[in-house]
PDB file of N, CA and C in Angstrom:
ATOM      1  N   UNK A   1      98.731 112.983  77.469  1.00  0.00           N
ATOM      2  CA  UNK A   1      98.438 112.241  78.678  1.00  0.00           C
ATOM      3  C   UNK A   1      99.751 111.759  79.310  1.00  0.00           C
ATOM      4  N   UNK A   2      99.696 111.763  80.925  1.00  0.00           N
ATOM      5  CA  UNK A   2     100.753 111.227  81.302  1.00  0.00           C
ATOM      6  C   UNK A   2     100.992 109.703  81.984  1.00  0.00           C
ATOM      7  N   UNK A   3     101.494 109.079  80.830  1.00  0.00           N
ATOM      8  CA  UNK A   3     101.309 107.471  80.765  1.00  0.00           C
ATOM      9  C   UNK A   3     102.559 107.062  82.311  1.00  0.00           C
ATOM     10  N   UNK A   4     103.403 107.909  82.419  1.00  0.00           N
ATOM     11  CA  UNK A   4     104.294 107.920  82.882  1.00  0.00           C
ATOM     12  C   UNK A   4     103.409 107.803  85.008  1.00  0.00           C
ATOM     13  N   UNK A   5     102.528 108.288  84.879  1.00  0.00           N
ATOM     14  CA  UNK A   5     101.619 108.556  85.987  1.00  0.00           C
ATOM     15  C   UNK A   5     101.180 107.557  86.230  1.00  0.00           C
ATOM     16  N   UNK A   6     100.025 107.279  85.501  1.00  0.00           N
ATOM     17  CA  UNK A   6      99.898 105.865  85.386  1.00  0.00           C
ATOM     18  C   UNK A   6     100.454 104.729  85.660  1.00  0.00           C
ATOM     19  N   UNK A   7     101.884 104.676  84.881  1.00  0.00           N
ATOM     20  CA  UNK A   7     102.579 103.431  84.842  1.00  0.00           C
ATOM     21  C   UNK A   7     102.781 103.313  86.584  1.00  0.00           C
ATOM     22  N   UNK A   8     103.284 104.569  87.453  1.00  0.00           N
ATOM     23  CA  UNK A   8     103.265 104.717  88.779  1.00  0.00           C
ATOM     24  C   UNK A   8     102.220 104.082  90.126  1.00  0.00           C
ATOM     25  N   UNK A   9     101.239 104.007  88.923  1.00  0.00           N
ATOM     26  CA  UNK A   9     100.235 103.990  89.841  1.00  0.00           C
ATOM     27  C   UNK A   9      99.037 102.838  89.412  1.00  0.00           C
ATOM     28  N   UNK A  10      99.625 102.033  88.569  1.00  0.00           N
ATOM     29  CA  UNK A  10      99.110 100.809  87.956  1.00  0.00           C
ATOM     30  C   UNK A  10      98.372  99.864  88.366  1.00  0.00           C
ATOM     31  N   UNK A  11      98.769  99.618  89.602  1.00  0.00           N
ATOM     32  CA  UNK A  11      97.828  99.027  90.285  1.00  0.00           C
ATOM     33  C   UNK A  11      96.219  99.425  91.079  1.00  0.00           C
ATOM     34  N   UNK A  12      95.842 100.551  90.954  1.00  0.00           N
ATOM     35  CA  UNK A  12      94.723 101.407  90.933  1.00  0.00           C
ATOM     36  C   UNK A  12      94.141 101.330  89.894  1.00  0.00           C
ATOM     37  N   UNK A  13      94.946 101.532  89.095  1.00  0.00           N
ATOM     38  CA  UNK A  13      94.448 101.868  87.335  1.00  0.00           C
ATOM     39  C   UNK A  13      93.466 100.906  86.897  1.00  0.00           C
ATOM     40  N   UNK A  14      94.540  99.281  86.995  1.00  0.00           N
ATOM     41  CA  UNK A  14      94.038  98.162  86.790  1.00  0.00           C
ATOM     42  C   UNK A  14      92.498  98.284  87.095  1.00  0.00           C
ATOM     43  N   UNK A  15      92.041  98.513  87.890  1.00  0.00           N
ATOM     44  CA  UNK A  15      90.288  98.039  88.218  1.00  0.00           C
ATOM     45  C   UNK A  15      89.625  98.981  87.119  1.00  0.00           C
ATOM     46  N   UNK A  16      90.115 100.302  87.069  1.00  0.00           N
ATOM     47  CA  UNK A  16      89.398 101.094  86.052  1.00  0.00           C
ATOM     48  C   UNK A  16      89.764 100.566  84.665  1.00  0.00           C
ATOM     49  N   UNK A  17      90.778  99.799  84.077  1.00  0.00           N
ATOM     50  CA  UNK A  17      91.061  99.221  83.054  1.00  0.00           C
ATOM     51  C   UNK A  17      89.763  97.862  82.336  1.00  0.00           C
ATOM     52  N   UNK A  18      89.993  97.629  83.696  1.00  0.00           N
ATOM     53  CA  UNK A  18      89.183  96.174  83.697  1.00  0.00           C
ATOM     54  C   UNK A  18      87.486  96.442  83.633  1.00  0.00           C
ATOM     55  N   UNK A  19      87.163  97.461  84.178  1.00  0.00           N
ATOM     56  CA  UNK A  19      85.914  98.052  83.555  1.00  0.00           C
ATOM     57  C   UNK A  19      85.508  98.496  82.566  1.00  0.00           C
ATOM     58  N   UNK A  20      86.700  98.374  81.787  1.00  0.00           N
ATOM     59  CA  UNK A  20      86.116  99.234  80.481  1.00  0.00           C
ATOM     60  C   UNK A  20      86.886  98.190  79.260  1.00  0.00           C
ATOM     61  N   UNK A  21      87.760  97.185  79.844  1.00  0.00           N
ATOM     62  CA  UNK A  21      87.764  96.133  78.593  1.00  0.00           C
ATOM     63  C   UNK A  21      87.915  94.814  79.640  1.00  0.00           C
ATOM     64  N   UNK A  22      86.703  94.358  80.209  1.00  0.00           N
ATOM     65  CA  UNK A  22      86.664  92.708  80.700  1.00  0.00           C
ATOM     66  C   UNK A  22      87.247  91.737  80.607  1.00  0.00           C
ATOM     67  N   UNK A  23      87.470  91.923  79.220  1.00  0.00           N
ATOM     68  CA  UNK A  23      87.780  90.374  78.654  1.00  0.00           C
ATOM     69  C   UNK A  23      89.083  90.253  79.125  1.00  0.00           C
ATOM     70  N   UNK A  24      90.199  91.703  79.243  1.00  0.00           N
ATOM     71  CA  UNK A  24      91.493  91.519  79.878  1.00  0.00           C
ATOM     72  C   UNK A  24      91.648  90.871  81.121  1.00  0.00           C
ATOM     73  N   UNK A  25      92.901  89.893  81.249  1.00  0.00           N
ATOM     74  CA  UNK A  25      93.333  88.957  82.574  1.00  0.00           C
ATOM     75  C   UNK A  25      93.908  89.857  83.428  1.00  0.00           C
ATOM     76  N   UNK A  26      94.164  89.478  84.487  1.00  0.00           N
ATOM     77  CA  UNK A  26      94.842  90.123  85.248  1.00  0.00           C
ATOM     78  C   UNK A  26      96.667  89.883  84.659  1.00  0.00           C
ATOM     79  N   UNK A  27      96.558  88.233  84.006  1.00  0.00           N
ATOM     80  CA  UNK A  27      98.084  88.095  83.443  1.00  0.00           C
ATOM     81  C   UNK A  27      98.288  89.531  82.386  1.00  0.00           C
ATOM     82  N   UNK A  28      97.529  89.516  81.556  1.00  0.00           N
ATOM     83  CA  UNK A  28      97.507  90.339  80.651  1.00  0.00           C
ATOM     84  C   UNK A  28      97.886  92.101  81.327  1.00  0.00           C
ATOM     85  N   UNK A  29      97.293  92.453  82.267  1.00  0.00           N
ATOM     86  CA  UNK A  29      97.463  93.556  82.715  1.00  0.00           C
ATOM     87  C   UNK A  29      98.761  93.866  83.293  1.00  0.00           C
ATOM     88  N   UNK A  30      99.165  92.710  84.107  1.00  0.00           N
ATOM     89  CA  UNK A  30     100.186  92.212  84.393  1.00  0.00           C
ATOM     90  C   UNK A  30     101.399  92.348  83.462  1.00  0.00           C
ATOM     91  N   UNK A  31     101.217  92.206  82.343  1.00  0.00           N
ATOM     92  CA  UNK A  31     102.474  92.538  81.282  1.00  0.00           C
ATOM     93  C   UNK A  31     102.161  94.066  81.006  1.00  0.00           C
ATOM     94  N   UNK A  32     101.042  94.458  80.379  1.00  0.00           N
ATOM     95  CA  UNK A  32     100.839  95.782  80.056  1.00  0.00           C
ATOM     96  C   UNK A  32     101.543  96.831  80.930  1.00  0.00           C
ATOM     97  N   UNK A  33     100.896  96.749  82.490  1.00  0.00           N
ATOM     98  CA  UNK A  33     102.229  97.458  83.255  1.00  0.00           C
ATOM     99  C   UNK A  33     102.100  98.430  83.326  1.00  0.00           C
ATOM    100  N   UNK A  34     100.906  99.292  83.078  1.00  0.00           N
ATOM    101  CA  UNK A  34     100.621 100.438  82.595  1.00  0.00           C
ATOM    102  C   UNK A  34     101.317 101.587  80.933  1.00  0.00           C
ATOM    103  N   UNK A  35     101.814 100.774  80.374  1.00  0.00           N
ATOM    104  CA  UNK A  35     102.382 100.861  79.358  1.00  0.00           C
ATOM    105  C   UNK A  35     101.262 101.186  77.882  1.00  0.00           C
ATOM    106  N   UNK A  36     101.265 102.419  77.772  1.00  0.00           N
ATOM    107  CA  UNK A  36      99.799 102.668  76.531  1.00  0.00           C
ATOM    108  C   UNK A  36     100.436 101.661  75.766  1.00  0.00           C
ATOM    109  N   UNK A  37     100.890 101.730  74.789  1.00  0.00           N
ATOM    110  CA  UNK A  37     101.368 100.600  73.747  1.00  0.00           C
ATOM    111  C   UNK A  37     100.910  99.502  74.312  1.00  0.00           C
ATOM    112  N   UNK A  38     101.357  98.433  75.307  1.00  0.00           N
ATOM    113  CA  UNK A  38     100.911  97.283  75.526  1.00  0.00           C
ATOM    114  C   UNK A  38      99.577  97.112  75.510  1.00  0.00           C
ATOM    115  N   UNK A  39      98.690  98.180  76.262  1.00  0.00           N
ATOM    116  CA  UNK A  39      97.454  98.230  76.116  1.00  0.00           C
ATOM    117  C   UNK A  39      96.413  98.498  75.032  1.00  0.00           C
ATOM    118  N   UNK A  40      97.075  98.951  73.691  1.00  0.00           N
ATOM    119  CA  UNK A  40      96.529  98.714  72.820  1.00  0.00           C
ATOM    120  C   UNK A  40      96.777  97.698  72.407  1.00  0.00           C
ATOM    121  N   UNK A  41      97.813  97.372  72.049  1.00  0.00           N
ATOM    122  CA  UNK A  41      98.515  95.832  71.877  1.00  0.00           C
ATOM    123  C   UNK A  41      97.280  94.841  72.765  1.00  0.00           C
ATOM    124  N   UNK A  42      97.115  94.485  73.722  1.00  0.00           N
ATOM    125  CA  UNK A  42      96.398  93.667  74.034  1.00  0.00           C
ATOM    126  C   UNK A  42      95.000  93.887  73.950  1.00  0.00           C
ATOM    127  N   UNK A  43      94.582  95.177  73.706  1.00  0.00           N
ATOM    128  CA  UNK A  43      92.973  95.029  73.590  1.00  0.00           C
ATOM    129  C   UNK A  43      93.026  94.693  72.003  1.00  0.00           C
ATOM    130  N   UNK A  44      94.186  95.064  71.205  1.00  0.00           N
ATOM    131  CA  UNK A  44      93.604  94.484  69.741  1.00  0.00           C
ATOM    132  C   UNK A  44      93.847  93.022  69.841  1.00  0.00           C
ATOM    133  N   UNK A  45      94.731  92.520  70.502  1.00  0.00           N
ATOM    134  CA  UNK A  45      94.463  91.137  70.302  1.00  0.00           C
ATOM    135  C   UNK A  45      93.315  89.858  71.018  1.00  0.00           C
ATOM    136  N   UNK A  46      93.350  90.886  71.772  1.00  0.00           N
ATOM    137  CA  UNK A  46      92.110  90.443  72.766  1.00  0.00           C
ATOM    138  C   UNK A  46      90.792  90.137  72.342  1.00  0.00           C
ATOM    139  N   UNK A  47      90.430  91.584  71.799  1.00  0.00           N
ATOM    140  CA  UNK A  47      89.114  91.949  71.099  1.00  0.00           C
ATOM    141  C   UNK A  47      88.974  91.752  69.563  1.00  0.00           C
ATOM    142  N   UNK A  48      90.030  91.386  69.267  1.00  0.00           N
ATOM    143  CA  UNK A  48      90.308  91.120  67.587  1.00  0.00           C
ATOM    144  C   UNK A  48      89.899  92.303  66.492  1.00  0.00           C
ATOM    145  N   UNK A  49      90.463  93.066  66.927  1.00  0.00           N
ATOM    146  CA  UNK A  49      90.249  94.777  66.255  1.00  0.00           C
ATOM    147  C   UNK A  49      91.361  95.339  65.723  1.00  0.00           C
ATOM    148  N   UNK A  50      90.895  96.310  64.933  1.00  0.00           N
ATOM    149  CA  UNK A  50      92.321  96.604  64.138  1.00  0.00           C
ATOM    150  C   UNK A  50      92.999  97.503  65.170  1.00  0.00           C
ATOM    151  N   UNK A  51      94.300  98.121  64.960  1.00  0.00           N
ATOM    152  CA  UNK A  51      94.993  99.073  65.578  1.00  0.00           C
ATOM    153  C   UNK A  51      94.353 100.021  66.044  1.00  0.00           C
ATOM    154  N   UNK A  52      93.684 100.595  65.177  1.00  0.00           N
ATOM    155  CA  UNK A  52      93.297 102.055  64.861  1.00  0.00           C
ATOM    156  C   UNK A  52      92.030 102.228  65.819  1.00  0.00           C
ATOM    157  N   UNK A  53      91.090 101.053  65.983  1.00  0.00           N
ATOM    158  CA  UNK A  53      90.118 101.015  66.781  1.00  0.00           C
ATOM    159  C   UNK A  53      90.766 100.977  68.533  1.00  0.00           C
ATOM    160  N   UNK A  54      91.590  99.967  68.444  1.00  0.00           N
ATOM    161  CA  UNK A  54      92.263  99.893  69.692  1.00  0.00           C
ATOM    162  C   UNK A  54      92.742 101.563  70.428  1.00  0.00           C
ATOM    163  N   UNK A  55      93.411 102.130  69.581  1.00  0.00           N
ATOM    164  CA  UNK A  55      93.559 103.305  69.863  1.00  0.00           C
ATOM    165  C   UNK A  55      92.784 104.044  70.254  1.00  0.00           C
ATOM    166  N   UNK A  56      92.110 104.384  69.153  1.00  0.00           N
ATOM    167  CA  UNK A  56      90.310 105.178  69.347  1.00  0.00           C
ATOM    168  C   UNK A  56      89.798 104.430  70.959  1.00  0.00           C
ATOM    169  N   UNK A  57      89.733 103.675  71.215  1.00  0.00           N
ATOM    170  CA  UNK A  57      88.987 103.461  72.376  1.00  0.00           C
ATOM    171  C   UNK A  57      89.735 103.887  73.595  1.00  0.00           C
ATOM    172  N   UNK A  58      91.434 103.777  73.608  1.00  0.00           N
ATOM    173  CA  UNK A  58      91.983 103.775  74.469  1.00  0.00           C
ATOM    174  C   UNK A  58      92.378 105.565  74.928  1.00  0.00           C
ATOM    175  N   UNK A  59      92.225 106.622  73.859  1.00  0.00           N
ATOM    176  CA  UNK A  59      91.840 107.657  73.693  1.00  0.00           C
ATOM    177  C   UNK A  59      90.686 107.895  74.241  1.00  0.00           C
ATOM    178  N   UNK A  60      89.455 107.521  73.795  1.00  0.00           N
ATOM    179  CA  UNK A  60      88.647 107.752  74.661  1.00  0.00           C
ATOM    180  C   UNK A  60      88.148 107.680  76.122  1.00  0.00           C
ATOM    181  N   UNK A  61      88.966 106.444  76.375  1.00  0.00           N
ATOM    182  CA  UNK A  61      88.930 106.293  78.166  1.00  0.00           C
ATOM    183  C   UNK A  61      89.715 106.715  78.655  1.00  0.00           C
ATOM    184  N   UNK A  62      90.887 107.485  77.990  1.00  0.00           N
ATOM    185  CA  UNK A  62      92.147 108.956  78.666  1.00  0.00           C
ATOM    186  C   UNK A  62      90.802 109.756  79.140  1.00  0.00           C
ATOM    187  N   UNK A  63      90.412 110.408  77.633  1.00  0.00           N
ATOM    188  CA  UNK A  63      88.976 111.028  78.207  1.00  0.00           C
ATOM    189  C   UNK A  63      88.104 110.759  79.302  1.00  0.00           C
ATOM    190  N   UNK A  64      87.975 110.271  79.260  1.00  0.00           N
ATOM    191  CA  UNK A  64      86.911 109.750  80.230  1.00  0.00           C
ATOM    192  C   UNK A  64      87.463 109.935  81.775  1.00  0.00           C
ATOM    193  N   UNK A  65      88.832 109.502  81.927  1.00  0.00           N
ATOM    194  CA  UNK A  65      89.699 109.264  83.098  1.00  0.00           C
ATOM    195  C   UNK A  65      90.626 110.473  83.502  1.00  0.00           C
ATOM    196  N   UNK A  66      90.625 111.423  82.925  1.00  0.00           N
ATOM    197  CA  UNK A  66      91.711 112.375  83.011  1.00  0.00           C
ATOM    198  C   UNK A  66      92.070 112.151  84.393  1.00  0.00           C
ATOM    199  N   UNK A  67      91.654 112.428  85.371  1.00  0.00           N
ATOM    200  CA  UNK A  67      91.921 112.413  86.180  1.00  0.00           C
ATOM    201  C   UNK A  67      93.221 111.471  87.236  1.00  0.00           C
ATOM    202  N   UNK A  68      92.932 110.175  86.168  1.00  0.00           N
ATOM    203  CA  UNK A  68      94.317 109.205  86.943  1.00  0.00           C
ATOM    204  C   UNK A  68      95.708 109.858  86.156  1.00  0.00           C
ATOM    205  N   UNK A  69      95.620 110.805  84.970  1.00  0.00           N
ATOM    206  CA  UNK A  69      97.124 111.421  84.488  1.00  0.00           C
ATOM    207  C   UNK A  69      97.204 112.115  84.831  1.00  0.00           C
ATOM    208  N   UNK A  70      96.285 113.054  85.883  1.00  0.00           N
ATOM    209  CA  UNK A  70      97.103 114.473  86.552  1.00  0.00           C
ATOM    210  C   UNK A  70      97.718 114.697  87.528  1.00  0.00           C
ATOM    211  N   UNK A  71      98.595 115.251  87.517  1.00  0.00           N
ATOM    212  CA  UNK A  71      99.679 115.132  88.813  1.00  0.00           C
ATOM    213  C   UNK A  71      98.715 116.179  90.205  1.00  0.00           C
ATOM    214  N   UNK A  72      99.245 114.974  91.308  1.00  0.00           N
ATOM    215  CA  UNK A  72      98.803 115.769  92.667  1.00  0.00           C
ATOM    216  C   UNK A  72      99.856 116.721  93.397  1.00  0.00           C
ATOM    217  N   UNK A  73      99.210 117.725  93.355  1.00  0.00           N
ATOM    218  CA  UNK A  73     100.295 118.421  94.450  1.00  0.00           C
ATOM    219  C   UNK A  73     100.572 117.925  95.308  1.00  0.00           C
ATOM    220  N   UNK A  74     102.045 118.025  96.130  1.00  0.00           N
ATOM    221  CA  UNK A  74     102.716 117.582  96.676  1.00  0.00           C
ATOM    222  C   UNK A  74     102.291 118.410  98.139  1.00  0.00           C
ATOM    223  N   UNK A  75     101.886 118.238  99.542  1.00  0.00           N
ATOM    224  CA  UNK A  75     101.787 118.405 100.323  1.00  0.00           C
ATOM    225  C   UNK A  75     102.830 118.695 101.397  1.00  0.00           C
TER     226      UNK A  75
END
C-alpha cells in the first residue's frame, strides 16, 4: 500500500478513518498524519488492543479502501 499517498492526501482520508474507528479525535488524527504506524499506534491505545489486532484491522480497511493508495493519472 501506498502510505506515502495517503500521507498526501490526509485530510480526505481523515473522514474515511473516522468511520471506521470513532473513538479517534481529530487531535489524535492530527498527530497520526497519515502515518500507518501512528495509526496503529493510536487505535491500540485507543481501543485497548494488542498490536497485532491493531494491525489486522488496519489491513483490512487498506482492503476495503484501495482506492485512496492508487495513484491518479496525471492529466
Amino acid at each position: 500500500m501506498n502510505w506515502d499517498r495517503v500521507e498526501g492526501n490526509w485530510k480526505q482520508v481523515k473522514g474515511k478513518v473516522k468511520e471506521q474507528w470513532g473513538k479517534l479525535t481529530d487531535d489524535h488524527l492530527d498527530i497520526v498524519a497519515g502515518k500507518r504506524d501512528q495509526l496503529v499506534g493510536r487505535i491500540q491505545e485507543t481501543y485497548g488492543i494488542a498490536k497485532d489486532d491493531a494491525e489486522r484491522q488496519v489491513s483490512d480497511w487498506e482492503s476495503r479502501n484501495r482506492s485512496l493508495f492508487e495513484e491518479r493519472p496525471k492529466v
